[in-house]
Protein backbone atom coordinates (compact mmCIF):
# COMPACT_ATOMS: atom_id res chain seq x y z
CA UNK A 1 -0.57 -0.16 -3.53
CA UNK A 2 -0.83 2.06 -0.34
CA UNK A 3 -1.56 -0.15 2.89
CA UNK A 4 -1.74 1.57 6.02
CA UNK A 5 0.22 -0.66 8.70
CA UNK A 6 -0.31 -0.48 12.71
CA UNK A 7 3.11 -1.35 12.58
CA UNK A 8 6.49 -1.30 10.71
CA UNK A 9 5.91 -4.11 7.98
CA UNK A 10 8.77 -6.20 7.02
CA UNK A 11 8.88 -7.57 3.18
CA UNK A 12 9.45 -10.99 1.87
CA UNK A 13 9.01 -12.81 -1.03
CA UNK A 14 9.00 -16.76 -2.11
CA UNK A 15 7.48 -19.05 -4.90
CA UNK A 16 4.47 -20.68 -3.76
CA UNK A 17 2.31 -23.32 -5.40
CA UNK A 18 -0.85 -21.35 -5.92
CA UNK A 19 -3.83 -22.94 -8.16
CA UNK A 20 -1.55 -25.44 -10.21
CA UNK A 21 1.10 -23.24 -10.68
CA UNK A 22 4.32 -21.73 -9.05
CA UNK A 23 3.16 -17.96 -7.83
CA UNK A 24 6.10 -15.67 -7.06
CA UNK A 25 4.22 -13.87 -3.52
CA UNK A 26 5.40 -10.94 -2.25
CA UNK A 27 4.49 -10.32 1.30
CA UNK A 28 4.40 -7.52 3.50
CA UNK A 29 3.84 -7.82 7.49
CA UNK A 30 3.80 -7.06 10.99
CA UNK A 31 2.78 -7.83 14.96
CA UNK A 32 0.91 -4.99 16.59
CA UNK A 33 -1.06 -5.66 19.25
CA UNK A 34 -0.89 -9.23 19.57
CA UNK A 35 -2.08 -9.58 16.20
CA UNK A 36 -0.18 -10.04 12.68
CA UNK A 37 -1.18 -7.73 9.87
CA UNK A 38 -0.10 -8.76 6.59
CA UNK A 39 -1.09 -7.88 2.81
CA UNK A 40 0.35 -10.03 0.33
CA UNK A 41 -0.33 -10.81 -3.75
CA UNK A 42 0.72 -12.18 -6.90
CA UNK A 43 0.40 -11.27 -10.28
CA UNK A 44 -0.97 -14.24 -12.23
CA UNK A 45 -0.66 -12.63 -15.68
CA UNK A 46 -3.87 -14.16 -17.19
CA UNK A 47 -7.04 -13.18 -16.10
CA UNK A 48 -8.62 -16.83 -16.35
CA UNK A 49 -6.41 -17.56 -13.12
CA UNK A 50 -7.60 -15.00 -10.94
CA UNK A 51 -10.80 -16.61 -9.62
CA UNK A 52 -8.70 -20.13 -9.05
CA UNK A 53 -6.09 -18.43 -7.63
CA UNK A 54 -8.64 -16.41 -4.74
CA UNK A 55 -10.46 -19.39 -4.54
CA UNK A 56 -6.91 -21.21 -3.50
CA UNK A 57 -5.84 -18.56 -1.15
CA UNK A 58 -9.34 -18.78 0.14
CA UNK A 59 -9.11 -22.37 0.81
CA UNK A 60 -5.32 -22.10 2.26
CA UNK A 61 -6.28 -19.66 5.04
CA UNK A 62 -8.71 -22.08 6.51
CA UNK A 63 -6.69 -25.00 6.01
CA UNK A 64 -3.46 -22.84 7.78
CA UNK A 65 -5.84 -23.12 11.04
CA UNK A 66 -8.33 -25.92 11.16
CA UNK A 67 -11.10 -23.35 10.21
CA UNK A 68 -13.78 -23.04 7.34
CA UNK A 69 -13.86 -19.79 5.71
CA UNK A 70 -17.07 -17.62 6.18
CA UNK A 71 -17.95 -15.31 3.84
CA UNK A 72 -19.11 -11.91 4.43
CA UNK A 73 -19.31 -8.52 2.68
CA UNK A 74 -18.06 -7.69 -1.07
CA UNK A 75 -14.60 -5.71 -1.26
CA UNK A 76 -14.42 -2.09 -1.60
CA UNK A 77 -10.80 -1.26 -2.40
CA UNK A 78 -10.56 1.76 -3.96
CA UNK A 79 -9.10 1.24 -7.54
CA UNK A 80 -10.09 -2.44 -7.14
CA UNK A 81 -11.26 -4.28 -10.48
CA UNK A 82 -14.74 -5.32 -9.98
CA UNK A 83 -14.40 -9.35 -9.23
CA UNK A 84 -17.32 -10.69 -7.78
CA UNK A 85 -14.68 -13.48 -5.93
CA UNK A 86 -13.52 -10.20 -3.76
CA UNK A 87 -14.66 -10.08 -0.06
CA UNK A 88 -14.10 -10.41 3.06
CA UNK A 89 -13.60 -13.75 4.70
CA UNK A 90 -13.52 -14.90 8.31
CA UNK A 91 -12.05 -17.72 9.32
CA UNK A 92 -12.13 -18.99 13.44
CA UNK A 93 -9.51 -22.30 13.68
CA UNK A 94 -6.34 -23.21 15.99
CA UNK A 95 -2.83 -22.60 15.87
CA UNK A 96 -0.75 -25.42 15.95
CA UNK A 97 -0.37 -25.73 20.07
CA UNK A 98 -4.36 -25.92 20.01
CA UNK A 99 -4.79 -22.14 21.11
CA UNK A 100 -8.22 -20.55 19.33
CA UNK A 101 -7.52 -18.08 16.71
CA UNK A 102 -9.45 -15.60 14.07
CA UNK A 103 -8.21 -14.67 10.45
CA UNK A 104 -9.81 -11.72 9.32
CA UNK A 105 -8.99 -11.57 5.48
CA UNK A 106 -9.73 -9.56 2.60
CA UNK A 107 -9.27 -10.44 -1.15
CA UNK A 108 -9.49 -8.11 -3.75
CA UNK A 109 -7.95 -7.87 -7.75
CA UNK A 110 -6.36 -5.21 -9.86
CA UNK A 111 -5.54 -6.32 -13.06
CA UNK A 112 -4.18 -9.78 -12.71
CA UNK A 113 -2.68 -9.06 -9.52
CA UNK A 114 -4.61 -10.82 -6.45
CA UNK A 115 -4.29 -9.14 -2.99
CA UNK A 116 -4.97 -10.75 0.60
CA UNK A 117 -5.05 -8.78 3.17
CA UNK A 118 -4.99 -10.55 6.59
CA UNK A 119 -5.08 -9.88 10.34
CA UNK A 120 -4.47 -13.26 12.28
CA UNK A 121 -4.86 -13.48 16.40
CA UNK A 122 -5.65 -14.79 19.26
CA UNK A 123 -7.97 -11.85 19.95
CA UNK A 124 -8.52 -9.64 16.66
CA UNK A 125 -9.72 -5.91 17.22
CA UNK A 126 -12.87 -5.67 15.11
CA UNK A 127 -11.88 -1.77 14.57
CA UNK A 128 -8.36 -2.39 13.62
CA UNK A 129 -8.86 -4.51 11.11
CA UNK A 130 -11.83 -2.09 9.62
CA UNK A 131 -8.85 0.50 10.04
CA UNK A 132 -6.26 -1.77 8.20
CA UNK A 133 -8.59 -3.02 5.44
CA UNK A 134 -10.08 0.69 5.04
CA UNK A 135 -6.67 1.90 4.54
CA UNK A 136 -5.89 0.14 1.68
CA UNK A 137 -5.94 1.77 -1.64
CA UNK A 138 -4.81 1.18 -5.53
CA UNK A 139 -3.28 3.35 -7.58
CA UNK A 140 -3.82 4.46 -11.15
């Protein structure tokens, strides 16, 4: 996985509960102009878990901030599996202390492995989030 990052990402990685079962996430991210980039993902090992498992994702983001995801346009990942589950998503909510934010995220599959790419923010630069989820790219 090659992700272009406005910033220098830090890495993480924890057991979530993810579409009735423990998911081991990994998690890469970073603040860059007072938004966070991020691009995490699981490998579910079975391919009948990877629309449950978007889907769940899906649903977490707008539960995270109040919001209800929108959808918009298919993925285009190069070396993306075809999935028709992978697009982008929008998502306008509230952090915690009531101040309006945007999720910008992007879901997309390879395999078994699920990707979400997200840019979270107060105010979210429509062009660097093209430029984030543009830069993103599978290998072989």
């Amino acid at each position: 996985m090659l992700a272009l990052f406005p910033c220098r990402p830090s890495h993480d990685e924890r057991t979530v509960p993810l579409a009735g079962a423990p998911a081991k996430m990994a998690l890469q991210s970073c603040q860059a102009a007072g938004a966070t980039f991020a691009l995490s993902f699981t490998d579910v090992q079975d391919p009948a878990r990877v629309a449950a498992t978007i889907d769940a994702l899906r649903t977490a983001a707008g539960s995270n901030v109040g919001g209800a995801p929108v959808m918009g346009a298919a993925a285009a990942v190069a070396g993306m599996t075809p999935n028709p589950l992978a697009q982008r998503v929008r998502v306008d909510g509230r952090f915690p202390d009531g101040t309006a934010v945007r999720e910008e995220l992007l879901f997309f599959v390879k395999g078994t492995v699920v990707y979400q790419a997200t840019v979270l923010g107060a105010r979210v630069d429509p062009s660097a989030v093209d430029t984030f989820f543009d830069g993103l790219k599978l290998g072989g």
